[in-house]
Protein backbone atom coordinates (compact mmCIF):
# COMPACT_ATOMS: atom_id res chain seq x y z
CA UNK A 1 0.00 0.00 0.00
CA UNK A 2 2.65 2.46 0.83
CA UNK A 3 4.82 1.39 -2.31
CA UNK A 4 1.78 2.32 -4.47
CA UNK A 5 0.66 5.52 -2.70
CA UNK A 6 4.31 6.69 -3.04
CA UNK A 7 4.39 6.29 -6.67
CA UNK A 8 0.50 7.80 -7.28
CA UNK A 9 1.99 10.78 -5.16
CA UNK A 10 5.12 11.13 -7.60
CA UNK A 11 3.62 10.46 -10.87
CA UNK A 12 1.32 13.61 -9.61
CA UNK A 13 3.66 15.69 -8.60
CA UNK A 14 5.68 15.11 -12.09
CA UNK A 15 2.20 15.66 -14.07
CA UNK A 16 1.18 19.03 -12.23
CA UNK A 17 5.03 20.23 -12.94
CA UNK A 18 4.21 19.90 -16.81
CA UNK A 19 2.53 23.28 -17.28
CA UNK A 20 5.32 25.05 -17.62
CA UNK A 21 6.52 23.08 -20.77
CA UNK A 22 3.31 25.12 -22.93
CA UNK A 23 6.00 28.18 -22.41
CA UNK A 24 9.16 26.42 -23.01
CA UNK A 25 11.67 27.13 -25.83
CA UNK A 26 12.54 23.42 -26.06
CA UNK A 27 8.33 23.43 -27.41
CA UNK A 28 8.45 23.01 -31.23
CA UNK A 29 5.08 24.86 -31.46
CA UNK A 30 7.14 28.06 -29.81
CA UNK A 31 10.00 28.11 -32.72
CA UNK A 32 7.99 29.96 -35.15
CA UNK A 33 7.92 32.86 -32.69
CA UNK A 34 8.83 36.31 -33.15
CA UNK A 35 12.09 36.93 -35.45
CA UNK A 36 15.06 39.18 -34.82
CA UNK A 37 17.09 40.12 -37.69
CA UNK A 38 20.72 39.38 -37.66
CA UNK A 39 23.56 40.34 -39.67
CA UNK A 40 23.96 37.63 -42.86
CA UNK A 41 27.25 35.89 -42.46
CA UNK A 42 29.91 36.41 -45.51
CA UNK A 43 30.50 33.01 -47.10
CA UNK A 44 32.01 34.19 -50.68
CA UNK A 45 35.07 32.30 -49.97
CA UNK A 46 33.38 29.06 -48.46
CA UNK A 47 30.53 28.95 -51.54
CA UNK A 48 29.06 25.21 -52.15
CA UNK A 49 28.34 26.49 -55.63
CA UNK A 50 31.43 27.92 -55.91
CA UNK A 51 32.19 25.94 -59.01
CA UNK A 52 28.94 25.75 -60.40
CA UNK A 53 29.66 28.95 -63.44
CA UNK A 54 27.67 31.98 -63.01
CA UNK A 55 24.94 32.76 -65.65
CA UNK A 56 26.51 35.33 -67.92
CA UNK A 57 25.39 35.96 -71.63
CA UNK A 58 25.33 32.07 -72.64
CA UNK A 59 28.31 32.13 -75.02
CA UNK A 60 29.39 28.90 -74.37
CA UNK A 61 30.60 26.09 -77.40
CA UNK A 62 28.17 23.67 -75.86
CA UNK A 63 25.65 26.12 -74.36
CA UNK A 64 21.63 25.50 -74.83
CA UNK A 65 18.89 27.49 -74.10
CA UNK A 66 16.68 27.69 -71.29
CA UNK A 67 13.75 24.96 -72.08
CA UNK A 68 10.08 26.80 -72.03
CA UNK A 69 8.60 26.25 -68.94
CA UNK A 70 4.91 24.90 -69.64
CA UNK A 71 3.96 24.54 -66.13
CA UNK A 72 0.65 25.51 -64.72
CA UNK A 73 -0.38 25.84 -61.59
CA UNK A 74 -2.51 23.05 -59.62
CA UNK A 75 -6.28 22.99 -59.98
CA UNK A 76 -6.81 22.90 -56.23
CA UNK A 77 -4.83 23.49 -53.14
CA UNK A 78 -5.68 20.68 -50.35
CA UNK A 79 -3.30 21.01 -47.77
CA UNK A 80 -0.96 24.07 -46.52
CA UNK A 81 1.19 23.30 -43.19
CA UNK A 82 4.38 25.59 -41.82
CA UNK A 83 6.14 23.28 -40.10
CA UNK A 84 9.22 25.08 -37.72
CA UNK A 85 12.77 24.02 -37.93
CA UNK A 86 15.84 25.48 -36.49
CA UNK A 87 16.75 27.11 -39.36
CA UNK A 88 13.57 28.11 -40.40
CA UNK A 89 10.29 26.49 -41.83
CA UNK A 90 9.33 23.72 -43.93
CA UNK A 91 6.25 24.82 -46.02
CA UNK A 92 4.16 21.58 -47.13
CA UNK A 93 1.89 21.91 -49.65
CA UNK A 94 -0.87 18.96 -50.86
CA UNK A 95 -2.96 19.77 -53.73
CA UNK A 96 -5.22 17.40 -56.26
CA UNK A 97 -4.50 17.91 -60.04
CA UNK A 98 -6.67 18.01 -63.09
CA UNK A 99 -5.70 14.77 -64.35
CA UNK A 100 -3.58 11.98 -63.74
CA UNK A 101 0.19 12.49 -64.78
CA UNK A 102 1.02 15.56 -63.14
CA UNK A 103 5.05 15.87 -62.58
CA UNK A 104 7.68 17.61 -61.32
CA UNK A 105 5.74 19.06 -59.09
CA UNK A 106 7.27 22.54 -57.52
CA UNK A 107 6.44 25.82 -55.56
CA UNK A 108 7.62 28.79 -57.11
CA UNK A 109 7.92 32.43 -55.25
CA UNK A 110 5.94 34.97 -56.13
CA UNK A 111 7.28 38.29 -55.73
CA UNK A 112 5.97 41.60 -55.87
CA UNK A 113 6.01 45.12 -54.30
CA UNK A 114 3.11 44.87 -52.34
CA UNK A 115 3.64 41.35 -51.29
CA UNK A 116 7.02 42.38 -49.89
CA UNK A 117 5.86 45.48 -47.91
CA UNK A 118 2.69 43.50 -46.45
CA UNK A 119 4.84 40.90 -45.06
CA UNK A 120 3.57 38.37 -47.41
CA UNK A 121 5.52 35.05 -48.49
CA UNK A 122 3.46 33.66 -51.69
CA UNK A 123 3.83 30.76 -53.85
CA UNK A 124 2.13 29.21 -56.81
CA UNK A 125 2.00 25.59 -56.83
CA UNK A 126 2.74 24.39 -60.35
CA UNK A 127 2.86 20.80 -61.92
CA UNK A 128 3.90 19.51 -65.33
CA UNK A 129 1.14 17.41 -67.15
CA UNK A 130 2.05 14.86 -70.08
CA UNK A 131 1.67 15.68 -73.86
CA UNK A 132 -0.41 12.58 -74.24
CA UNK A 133 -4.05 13.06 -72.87
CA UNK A 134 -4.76 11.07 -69.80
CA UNK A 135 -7.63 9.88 -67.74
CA UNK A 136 -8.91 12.61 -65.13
CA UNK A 137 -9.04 9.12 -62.48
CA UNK A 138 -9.68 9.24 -58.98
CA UNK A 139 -9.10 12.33 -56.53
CA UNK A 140 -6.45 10.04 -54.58
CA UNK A 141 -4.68 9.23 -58.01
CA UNK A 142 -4.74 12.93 -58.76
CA UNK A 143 -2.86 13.89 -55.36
CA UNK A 144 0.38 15.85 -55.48
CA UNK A 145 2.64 17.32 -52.90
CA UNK A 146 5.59 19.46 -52.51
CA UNK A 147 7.71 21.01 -49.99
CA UNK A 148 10.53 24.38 -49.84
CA UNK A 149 12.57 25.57 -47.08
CA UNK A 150 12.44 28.73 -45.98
CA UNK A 151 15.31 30.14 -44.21
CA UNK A 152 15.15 32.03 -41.03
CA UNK A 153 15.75 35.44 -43.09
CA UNK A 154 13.01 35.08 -45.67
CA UNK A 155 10.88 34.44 -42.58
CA UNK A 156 12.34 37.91 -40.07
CA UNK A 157 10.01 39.57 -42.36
CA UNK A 158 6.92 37.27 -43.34
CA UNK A 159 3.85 37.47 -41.41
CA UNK A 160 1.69 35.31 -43.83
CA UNK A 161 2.58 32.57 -46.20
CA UNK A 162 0.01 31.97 -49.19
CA UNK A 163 -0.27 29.41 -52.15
CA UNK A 164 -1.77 29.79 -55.01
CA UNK A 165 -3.30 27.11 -57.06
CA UNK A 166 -6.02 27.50 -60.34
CA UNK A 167 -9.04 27.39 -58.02
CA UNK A 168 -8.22 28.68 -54.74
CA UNK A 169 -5.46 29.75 -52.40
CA UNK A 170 -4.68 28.58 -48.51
CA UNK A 171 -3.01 30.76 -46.30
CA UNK A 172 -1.24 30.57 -43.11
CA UNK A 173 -0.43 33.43 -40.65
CA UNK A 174 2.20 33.97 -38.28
CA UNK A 175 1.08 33.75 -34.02
């Protein structure tokens, strides 16, 4: 009896002491807190890409041009989640296409003036279809997702993060 009222009496005392972990930094719903800008770190010398040539005026011996892009954006936006890392966010994006086939799936930035000065982070969610014609098929086998990092300095700034699909457009807002 005394072994087991011991045991009740710590496993309450550990439960009541959990309130303060809703506050906590080590919370992964707190990392996507307020932002404070800090000074970008100069990595010229120390590039990954440093190798990689820089895009001048294409006068290269074996040089092509850019392919057209013939993407279009998704016909409807599902599922929009900001999901906090360390360095940043992960934005996941689920959307249904307008027939089967859909490839190379991507989010591309939108940028603009007004998006930039309101804070706003917005992407179009754009999929390749196949030159043959294919069946529209179920919703499931229509599904599509994607995912981009954002880095802690794209986000010192962002207060909401939109995509934009053919039909509609889901939006997430900063607490």
């Amino acid at each position: 009896m005394k072994k087991s009222f011991t045991v009740l009496l710590v496993a309450a005392l550990t439960v009541s002491a959990c309130s303060g972990w809703r506050d906590s930094g080590a919370n992964p719903s707190n990392w996507f807190g307020s932002s404070t800008p800090a000074d970008p770190v100069e990595t010229s010398a120390y590039d990954a890409n440093a190798l990689v040539p820089q895009k001048g005026d294409g006068g290269g011996l074996f040089s092509r041009a850019e392919p057209e892009d013939t993407s279009v954006p998704i016909a409807r936006i599902d599922e929009l989640r900001v999901d906090p890392t360390p360095g940043g966010a992960i934005v996941y994006v689920a959307g249904t296409a307008a027939r089967q086939g859909a490839y190379n799936a991507r989010l591309v930035r939108t940028d603009s003036e007004e998006n930039q000065k309101n804070g706003v982070l917005e992407f179009t969610f754009r999929v390749d279809y196949p030159d043959k014609a294919t069946n529209q098929g179920t919703e499931r086998s229509r599904m599509v997702s994607d995912a981009i990092n954002i880095s802690q300095k794209d986000l010192a700034s962002t207060r909401l993060v939109r995509v934009v699909g053919q039909q509609n457009a889901l939006e997430s807002r900063r607490r």
